[in-house]
PDB file of N, CA and C in Angstrom:
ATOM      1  N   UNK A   1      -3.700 -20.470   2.103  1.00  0.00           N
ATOM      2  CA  UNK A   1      -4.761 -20.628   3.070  1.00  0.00           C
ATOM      3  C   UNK A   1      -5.608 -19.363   3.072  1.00  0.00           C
ATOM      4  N   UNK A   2      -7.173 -19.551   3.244  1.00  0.00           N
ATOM      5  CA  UNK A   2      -8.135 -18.524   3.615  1.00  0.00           C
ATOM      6  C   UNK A   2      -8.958 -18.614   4.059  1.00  0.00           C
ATOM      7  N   UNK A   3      -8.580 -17.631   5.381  1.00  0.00           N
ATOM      8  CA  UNK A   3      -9.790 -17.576   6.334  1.00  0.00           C
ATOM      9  C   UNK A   3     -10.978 -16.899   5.983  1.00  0.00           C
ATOM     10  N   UNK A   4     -11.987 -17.320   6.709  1.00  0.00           N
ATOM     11  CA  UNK A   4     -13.052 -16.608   6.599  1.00  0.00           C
ATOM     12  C   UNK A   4     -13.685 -16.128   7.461  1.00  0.00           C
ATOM     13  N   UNK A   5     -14.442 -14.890   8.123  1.00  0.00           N
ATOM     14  CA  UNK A   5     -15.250 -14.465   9.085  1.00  0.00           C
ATOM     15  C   UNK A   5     -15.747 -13.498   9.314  1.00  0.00           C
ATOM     16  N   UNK A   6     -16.553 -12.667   9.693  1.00  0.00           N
ATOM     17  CA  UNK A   6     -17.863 -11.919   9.461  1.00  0.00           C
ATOM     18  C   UNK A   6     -17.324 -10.953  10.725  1.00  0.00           C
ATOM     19  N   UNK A   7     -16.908 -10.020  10.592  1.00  0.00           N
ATOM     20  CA  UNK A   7     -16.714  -8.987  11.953  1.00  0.00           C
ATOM     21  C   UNK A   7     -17.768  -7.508  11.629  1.00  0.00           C
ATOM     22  N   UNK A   8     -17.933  -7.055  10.403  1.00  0.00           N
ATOM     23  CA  UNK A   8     -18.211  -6.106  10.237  1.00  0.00           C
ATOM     24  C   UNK A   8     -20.081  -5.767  10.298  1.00  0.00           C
ATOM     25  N   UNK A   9     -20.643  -6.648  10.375  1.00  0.00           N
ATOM     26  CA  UNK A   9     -21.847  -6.588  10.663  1.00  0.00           C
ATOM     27  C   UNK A   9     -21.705  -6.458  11.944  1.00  0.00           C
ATOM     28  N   UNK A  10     -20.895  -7.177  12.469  1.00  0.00           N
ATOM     29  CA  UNK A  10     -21.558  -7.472  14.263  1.00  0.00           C
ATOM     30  C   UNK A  10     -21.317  -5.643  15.065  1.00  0.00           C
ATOM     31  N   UNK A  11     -20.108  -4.904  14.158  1.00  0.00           N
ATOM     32  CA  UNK A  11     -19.900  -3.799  14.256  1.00  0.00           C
ATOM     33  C   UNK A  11     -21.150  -2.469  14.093  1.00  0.00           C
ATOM     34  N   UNK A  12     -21.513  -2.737  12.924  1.00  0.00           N
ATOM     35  CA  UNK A  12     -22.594  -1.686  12.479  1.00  0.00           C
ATOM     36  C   UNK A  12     -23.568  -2.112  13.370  1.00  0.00           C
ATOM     37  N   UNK A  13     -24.312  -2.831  13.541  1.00  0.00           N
ATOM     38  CA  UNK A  13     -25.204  -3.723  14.369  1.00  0.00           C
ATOM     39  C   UNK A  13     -25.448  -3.667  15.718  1.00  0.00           C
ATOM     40  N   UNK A  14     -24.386  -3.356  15.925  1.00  0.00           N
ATOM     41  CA  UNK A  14     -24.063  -2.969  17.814  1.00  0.00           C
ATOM     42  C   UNK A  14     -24.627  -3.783  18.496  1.00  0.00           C
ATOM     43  N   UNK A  15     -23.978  -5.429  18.351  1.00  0.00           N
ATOM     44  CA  UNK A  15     -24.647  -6.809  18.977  1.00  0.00           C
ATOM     45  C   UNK A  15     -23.534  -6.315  20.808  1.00  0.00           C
ATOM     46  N   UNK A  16     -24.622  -6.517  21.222  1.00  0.00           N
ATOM     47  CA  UNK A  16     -24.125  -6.258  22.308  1.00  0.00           C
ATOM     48  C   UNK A  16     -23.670  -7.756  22.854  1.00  0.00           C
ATOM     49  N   UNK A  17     -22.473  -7.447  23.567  1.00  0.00           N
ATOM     50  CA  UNK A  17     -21.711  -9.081  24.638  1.00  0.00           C
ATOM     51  C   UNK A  17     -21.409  -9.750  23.666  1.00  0.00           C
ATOM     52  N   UNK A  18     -20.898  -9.134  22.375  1.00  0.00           N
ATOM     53  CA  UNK A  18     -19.933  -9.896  21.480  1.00  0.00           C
ATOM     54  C   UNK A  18     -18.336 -10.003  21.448  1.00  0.00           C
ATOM     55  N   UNK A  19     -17.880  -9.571  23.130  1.00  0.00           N
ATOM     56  CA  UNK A  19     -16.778  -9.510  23.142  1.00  0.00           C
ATOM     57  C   UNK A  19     -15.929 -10.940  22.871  1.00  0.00           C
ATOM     58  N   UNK A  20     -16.129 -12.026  22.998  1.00  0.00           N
ATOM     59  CA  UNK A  20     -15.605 -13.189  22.609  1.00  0.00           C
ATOM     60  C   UNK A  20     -15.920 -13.531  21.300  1.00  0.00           C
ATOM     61  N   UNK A  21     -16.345 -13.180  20.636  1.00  0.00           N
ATOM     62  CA  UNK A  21     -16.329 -13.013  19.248  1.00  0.00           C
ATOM     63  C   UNK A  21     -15.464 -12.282  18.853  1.00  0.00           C
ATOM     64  N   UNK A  22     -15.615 -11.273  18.937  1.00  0.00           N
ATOM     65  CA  UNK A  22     -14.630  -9.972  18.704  1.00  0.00           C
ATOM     66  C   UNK A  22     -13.381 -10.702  18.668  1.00  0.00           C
ATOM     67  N   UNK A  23     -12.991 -10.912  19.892  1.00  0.00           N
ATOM     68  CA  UNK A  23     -11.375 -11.205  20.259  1.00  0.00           C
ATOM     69  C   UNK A  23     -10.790 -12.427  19.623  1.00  0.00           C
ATOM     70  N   UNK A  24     -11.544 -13.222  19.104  1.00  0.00           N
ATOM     71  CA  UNK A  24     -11.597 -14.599  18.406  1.00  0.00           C
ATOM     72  C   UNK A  24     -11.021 -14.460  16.820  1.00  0.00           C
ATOM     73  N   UNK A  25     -12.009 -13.588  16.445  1.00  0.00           N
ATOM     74  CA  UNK A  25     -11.738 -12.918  15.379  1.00  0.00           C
ATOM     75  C   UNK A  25     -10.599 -12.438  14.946  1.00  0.00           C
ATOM     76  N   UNK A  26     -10.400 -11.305  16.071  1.00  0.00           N
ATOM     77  CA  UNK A  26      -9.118 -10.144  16.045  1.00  0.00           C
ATOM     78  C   UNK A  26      -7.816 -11.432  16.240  1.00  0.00           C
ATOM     79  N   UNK A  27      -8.042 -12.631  17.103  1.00  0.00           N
ATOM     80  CA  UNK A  27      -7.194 -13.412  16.803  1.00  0.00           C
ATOM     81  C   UNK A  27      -7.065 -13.998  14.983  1.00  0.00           C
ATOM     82  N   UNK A  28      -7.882 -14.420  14.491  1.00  0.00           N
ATOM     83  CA  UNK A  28      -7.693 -14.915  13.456  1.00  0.00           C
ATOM     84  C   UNK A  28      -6.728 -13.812  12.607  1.00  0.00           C
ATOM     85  N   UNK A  29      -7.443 -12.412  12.404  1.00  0.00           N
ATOM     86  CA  UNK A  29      -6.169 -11.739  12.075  1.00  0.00           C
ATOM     87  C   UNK A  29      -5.033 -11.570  12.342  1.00  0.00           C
ATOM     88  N   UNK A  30      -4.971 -12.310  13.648  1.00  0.00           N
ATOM     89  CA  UNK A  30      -3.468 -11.964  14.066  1.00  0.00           C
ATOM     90  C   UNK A  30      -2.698 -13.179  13.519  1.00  0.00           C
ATOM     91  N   UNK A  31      -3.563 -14.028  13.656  1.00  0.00           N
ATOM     92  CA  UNK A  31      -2.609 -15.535  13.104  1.00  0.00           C
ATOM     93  C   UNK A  31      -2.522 -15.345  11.804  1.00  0.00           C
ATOM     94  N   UNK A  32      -3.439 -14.924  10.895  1.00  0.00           N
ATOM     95  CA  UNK A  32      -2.851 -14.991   9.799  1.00  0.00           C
ATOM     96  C   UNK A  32      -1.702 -13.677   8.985  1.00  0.00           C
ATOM     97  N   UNK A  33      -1.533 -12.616   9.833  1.00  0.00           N
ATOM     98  CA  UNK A  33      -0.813 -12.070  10.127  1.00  0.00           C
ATOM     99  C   UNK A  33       0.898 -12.682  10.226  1.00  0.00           C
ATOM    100  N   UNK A  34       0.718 -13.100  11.267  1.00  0.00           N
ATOM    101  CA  UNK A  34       1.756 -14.106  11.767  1.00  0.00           C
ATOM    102  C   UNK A  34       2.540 -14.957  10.974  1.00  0.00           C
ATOM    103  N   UNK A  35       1.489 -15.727  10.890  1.00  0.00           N
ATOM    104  CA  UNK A  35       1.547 -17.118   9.771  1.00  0.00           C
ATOM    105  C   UNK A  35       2.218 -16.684   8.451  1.00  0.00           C
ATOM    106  N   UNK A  36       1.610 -15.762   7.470  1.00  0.00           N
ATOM    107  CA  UNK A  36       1.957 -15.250   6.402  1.00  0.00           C
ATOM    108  C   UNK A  36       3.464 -14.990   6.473  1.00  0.00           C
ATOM    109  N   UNK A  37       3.673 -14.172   7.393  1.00  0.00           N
ATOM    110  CA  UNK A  37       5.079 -13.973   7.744  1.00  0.00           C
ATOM    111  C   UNK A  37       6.211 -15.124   8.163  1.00  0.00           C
ATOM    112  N   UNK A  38       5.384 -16.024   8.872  1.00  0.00           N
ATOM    113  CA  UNK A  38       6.854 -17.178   9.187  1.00  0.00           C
ATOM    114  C   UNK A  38       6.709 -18.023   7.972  1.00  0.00           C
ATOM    115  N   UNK A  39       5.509 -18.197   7.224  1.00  0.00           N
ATOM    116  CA  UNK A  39       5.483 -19.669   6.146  1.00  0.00           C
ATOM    117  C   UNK A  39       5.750 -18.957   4.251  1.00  0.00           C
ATOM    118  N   UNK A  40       5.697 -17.841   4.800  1.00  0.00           N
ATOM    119  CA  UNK A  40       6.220 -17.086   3.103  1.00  0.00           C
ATOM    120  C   UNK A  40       7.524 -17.603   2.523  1.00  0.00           C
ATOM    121  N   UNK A  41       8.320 -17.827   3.821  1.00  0.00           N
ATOM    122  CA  UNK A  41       9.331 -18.606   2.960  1.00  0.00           C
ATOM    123  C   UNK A  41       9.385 -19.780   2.484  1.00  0.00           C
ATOM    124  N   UNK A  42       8.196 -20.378   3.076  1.00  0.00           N
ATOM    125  CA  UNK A  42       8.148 -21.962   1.866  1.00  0.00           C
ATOM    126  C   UNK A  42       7.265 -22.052   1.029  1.00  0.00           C
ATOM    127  N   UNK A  43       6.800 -20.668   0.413  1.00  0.00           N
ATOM    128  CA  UNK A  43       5.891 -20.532  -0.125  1.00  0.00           C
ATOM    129  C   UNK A  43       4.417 -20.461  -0.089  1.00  0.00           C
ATOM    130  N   UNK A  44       4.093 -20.363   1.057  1.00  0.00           N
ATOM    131  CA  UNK A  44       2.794 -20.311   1.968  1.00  0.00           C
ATOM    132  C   UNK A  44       1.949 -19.337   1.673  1.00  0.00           C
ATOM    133  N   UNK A  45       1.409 -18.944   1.206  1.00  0.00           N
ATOM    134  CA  UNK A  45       0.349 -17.407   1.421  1.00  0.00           C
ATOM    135  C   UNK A  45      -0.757 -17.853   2.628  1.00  0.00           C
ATOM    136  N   UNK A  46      -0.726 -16.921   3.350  1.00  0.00           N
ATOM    137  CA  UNK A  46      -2.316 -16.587   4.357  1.00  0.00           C
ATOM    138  C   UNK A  46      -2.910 -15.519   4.280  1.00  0.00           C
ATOM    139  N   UNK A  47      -4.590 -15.734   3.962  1.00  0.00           N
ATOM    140  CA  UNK A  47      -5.005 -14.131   4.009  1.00  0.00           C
ATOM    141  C   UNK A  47      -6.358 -14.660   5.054  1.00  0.00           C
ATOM    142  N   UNK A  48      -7.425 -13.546   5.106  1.00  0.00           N
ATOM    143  CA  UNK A  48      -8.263 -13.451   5.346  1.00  0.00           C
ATOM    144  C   UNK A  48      -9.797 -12.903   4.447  1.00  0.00           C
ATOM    145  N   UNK A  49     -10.767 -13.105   4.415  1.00  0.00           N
ATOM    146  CA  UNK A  49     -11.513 -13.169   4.137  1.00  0.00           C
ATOM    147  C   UNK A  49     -12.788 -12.391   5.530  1.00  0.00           C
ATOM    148  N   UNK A  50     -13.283 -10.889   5.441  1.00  0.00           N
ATOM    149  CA  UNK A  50     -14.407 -10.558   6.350  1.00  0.00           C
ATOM    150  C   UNK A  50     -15.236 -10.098   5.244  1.00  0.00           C
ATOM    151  N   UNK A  51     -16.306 -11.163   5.901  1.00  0.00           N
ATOM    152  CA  UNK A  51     -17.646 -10.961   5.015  1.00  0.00           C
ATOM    153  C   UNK A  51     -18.989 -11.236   5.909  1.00  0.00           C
ATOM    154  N   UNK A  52     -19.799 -10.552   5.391  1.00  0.00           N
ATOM    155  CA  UNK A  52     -21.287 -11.630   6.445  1.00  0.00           C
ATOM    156  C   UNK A  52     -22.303 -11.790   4.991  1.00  0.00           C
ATOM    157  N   UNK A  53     -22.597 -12.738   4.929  1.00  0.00           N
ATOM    158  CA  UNK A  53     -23.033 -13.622   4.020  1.00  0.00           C
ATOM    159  C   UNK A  53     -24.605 -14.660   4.256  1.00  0.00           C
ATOM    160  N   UNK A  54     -25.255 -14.626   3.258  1.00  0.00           N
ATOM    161  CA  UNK A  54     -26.503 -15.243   3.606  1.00  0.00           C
ATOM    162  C   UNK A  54     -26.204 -16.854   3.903  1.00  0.00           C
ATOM    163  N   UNK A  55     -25.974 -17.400   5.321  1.00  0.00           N
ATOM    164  CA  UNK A  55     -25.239 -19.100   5.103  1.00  0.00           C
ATOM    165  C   UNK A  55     -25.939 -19.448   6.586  1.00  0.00           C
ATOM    166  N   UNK A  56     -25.263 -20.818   6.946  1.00  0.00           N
ATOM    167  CA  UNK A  56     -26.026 -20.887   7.878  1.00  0.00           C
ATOM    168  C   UNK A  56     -25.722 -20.339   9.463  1.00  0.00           C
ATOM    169  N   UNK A  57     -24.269 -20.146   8.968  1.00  0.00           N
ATOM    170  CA  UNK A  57     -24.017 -19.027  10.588  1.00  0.00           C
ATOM    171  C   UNK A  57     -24.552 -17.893  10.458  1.00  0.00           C
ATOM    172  N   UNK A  58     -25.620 -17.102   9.446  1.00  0.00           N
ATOM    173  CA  UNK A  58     -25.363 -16.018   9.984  1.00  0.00           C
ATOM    174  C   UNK A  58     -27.568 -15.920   9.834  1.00  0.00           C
ATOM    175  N   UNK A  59     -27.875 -17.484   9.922  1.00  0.00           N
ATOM    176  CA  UNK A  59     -29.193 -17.340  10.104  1.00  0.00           C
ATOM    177  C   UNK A  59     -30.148 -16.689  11.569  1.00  0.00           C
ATOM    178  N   UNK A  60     -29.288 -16.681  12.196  1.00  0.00           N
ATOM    179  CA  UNK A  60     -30.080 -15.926  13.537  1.00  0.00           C
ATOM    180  C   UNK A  60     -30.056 -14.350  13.127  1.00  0.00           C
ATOM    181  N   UNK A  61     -29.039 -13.868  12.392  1.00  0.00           N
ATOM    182  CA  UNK A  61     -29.197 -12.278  12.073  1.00  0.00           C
ATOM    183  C   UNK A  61     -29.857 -12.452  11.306  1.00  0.00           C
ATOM    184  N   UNK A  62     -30.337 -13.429  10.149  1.00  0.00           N
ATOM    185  CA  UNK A  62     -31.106 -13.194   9.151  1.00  0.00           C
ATOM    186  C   UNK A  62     -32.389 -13.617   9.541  1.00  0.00           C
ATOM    187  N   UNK A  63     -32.731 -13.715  10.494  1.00  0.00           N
ATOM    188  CA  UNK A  63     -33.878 -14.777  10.452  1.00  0.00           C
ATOM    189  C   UNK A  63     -35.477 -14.026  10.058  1.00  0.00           C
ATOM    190  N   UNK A  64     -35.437 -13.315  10.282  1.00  0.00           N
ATOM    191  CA  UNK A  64     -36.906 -12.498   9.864  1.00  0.00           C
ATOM    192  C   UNK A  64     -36.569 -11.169   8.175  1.00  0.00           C
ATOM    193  N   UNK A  65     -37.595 -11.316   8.251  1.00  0.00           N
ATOM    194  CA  UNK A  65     -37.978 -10.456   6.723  1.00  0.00           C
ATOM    195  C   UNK A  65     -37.408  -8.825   6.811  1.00  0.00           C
ATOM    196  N   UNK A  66     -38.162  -8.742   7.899  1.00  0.00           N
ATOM    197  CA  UNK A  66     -37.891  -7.396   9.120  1.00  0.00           C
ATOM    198  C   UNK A  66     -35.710  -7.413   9.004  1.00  0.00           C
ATOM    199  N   UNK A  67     -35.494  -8.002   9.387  1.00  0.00           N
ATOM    200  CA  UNK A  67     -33.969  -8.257  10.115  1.00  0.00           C
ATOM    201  C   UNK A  67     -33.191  -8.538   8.679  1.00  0.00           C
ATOM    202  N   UNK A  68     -33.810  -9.305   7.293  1.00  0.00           N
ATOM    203  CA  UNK A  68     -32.523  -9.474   6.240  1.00  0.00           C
ATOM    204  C   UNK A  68     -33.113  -8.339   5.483  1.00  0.00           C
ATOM    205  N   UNK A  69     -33.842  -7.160   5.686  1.00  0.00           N
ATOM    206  CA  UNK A  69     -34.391  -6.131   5.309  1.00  0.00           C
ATOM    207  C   UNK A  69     -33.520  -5.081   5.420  1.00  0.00           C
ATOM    208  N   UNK A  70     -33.215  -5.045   6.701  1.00  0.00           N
ATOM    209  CA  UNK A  70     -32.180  -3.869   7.166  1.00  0.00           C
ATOM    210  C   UNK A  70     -31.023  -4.062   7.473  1.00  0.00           C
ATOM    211  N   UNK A  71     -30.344  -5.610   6.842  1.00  0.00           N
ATOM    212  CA  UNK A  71     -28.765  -5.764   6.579  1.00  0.00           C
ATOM    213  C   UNK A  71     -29.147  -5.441   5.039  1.00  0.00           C
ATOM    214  N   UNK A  72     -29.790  -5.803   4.629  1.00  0.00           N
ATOM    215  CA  UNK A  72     -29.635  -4.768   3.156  1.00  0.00           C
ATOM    216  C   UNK A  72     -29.251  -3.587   2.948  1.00  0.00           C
ATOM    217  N   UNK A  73     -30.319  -2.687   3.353  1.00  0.00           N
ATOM    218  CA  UNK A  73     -30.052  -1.737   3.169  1.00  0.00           C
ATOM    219  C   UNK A  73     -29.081  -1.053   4.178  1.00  0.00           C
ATOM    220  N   UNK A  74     -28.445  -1.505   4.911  1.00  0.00           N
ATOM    221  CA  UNK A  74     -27.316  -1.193   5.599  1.00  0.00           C
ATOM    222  C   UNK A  74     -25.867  -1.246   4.814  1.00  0.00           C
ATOM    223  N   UNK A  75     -25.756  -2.452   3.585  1.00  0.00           N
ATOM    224  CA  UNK A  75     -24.790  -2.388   2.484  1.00  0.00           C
ATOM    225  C   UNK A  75     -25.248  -1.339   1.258  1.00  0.00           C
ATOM    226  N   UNK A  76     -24.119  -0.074   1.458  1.00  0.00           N
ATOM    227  CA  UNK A  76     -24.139   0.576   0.338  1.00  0.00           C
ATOM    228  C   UNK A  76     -24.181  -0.090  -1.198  1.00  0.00           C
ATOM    229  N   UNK A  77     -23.945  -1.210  -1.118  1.00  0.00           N
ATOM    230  CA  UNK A  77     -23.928  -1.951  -2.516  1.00  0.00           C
ATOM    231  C   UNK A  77     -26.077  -2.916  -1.767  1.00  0.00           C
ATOM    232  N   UNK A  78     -26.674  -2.754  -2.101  1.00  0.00           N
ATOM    233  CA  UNK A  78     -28.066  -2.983  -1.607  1.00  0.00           C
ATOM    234  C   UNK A  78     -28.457  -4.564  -1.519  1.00  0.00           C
ATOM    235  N   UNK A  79     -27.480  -5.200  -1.366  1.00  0.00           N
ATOM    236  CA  UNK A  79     -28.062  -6.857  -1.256  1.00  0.00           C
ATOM    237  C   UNK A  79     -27.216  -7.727   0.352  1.00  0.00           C
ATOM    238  N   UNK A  80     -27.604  -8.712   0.309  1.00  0.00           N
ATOM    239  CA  UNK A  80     -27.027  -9.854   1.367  1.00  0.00           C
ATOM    240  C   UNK A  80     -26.252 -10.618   0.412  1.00  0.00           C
ATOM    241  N   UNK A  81     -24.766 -10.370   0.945  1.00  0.00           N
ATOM    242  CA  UNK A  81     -23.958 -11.073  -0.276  1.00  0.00           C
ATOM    243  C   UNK A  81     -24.235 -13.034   0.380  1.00  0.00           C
ATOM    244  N   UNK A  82     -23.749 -13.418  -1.063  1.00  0.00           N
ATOM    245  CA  UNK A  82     -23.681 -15.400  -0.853  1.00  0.00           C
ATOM    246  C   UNK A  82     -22.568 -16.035  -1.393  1.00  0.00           C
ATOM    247  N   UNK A  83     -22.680 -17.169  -1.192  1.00  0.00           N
ATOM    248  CA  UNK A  83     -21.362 -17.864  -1.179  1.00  0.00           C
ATOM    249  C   UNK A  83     -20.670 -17.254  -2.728  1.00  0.00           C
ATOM    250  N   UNK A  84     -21.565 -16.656  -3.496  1.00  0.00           N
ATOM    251  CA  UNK A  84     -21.685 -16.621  -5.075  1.00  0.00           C
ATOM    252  C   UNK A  84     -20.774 -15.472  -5.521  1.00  0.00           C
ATOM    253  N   UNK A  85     -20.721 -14.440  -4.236  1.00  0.00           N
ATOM    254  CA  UNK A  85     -19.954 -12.856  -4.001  1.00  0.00           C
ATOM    255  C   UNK A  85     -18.588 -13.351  -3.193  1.00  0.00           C
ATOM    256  N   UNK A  86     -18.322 -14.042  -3.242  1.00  0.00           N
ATOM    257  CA  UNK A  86     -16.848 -14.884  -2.015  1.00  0.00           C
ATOM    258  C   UNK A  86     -15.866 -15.291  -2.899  1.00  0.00           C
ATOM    259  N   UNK A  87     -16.671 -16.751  -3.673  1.00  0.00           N
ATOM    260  CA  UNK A  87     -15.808 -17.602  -4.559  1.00  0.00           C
ATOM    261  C   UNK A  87     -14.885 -17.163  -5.591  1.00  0.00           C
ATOM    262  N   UNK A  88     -15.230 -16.386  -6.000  1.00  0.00           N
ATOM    263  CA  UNK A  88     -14.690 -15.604  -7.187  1.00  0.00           C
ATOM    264  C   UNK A  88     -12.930 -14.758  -5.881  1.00  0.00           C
ATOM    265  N   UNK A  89     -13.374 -14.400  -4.922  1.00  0.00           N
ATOM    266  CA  UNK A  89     -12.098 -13.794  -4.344  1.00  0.00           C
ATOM    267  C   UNK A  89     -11.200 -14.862  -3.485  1.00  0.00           C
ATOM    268  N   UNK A  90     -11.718 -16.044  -3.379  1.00  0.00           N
ATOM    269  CA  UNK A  90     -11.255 -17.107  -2.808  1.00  0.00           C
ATOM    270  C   UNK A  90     -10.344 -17.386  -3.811  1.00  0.00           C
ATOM    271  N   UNK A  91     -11.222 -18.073  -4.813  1.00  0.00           N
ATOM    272  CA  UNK A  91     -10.461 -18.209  -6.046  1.00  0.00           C
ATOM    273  C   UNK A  91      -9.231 -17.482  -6.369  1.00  0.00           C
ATOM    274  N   UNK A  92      -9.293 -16.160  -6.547  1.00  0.00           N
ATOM    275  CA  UNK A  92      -7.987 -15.243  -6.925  1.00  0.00           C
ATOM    276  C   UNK A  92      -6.837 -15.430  -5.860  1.00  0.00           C
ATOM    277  N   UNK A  93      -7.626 -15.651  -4.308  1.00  0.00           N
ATOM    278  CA  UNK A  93      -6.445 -15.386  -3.340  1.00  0.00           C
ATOM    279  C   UNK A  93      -5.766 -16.921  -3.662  1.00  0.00           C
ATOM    280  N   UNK A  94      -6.198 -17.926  -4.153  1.00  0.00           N
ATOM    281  CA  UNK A  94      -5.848 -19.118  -4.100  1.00  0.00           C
ATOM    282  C   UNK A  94      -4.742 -19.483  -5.573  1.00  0.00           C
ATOM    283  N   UNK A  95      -4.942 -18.419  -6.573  1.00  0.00           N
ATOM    284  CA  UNK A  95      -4.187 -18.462  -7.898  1.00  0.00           C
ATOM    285  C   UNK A  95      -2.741 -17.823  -7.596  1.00  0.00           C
ATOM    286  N   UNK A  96      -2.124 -18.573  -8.650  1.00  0.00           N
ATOM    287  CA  UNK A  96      -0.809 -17.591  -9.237  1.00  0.00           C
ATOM    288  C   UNK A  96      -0.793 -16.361  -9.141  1.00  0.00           C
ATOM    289  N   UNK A  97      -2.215 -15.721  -9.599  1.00  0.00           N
ATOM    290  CA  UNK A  97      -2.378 -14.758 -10.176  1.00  0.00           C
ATOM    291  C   UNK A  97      -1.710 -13.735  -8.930  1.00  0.00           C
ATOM    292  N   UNK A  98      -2.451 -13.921  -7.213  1.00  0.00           N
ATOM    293  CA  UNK A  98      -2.266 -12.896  -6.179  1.00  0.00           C
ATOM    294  C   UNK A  98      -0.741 -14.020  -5.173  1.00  0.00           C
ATOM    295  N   UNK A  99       0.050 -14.444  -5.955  1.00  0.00           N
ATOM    296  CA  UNK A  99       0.923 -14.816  -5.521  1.00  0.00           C
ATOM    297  C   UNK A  99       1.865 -14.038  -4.456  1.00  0.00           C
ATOM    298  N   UNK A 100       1.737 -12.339  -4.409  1.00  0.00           N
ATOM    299  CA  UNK A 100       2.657 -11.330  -4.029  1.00  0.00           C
ATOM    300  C   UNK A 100       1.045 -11.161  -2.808  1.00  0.00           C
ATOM    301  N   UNK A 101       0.252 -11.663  -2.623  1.00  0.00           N
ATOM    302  CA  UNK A 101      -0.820 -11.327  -1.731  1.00  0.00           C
ATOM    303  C   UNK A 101      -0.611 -11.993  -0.190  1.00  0.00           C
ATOM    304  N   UNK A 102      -0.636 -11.764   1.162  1.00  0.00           N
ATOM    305  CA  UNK A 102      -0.287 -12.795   1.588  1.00  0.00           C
ATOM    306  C   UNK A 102      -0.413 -11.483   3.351  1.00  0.00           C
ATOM    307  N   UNK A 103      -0.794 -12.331   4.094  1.00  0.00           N
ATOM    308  CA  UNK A 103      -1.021 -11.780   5.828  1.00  0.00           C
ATOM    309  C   UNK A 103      -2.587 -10.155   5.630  1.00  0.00           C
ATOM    310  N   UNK A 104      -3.115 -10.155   4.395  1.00  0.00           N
ATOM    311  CA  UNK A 104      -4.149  -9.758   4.480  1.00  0.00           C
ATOM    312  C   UNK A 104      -5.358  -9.925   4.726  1.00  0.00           C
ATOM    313  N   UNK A 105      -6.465  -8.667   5.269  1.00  0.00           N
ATOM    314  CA  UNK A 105      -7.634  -8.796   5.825  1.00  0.00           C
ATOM    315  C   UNK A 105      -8.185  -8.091   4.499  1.00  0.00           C
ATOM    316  N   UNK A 106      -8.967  -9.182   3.450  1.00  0.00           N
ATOM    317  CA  UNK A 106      -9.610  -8.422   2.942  1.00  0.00           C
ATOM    318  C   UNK A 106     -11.336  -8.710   2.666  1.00  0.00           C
ATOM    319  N   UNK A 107     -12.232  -7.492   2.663  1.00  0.00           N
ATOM    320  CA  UNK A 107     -13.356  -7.091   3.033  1.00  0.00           C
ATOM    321  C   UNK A 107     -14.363  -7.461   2.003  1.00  0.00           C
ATOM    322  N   UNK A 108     -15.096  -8.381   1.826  1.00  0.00           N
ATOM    323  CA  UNK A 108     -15.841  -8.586   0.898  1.00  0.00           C
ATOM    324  C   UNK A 108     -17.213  -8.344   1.362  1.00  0.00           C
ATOM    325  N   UNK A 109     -17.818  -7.470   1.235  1.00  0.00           N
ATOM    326  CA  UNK A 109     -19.140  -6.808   1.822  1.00  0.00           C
ATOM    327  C   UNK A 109     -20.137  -6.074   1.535  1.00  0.00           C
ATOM    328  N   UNK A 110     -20.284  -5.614   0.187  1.00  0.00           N
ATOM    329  CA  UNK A 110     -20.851  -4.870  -0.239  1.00  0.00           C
ATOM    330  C   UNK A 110     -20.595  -3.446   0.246  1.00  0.00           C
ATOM    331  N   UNK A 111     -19.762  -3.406   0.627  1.00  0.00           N
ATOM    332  CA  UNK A 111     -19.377  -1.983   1.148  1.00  0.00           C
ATOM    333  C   UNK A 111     -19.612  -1.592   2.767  1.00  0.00           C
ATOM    334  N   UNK A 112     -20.204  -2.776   3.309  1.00  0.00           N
ATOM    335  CA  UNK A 112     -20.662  -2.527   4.685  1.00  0.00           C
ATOM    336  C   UNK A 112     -19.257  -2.168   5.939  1.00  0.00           C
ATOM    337  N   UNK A 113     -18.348  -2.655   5.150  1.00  0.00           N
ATOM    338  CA  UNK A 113     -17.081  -1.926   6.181  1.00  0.00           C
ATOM    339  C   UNK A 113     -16.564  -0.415   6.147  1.00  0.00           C
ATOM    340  N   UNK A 114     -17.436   0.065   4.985  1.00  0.00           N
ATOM    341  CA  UNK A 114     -17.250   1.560   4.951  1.00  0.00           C
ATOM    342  C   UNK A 114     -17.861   2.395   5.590  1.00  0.00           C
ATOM    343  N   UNK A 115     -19.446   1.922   6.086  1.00  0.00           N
ATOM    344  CA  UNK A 115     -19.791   2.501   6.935  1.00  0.00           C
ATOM    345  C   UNK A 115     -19.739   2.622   8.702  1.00  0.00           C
ATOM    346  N   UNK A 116     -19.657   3.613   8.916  1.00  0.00           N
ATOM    347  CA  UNK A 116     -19.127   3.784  10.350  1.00  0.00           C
ATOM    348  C   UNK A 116     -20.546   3.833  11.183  1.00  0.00           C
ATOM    349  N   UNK A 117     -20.588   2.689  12.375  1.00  0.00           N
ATOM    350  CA  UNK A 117     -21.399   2.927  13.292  1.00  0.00           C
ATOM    351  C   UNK A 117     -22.377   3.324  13.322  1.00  0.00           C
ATOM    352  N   UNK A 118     -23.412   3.282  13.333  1.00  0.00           N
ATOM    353  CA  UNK A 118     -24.496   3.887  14.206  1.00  0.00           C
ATOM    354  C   UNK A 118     -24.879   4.197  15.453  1.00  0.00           C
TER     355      UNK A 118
END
């Protein structure tokens, strides 16, 4: 199983009264946390997936020229990742290959989880 969800923009961004988001979120990590741990023994993997991505949840942050301008250049890697920057790690978490992978949060972002705050 892989989740997917976008925390790290809403971070840099400083969306204010996103606390039910937040905690929604921080749940999903926790379940798959969880999960990974009770269903590993029947062979289960759970990970996670944080990304913010050009799609249609994340068209209100994108919505002006102005606004998908400066989530650009806010990713040290300089673009708005798409479904096209995901699949490829979906894919792996879903193979043989990351079989030993399993209750992780991992960051697909162009680097935008490296930067700290504004």
């Amino acid at each position: 199983m892989v989740q997917l969800f976008s925390f790290h923009q809403l971070q840099v961004l400083k969306v204010i009264n996103h606390e039910a988001i937040s905690a929604a979120k921080a749940g999903i990590e926790g379940f798959a946390r969880s999960a990974a741990a009770t269903y590993a023994k029947d062979n289960l993997r759970v990970n996670v997936i944080s990304s913010i991505m050009d799609s249609n949840m994340s068209q209100k942050i994108l919505s002006t020229e102005a606004s998908r301008e400066v989530s650009k250049n806010m990713h040290p890697i300089s673009k708005i990742g798409d479904s096209d920057d995901i699949l490829p790690v979906i894919k792996w978490l879903l193979s043989p290959e990351a079989k030993w992978v399993t209750g992780q949060t991992i960051h697909v972002d162009g680097g935008l989880s490296t930067v700290k705050p504004r």
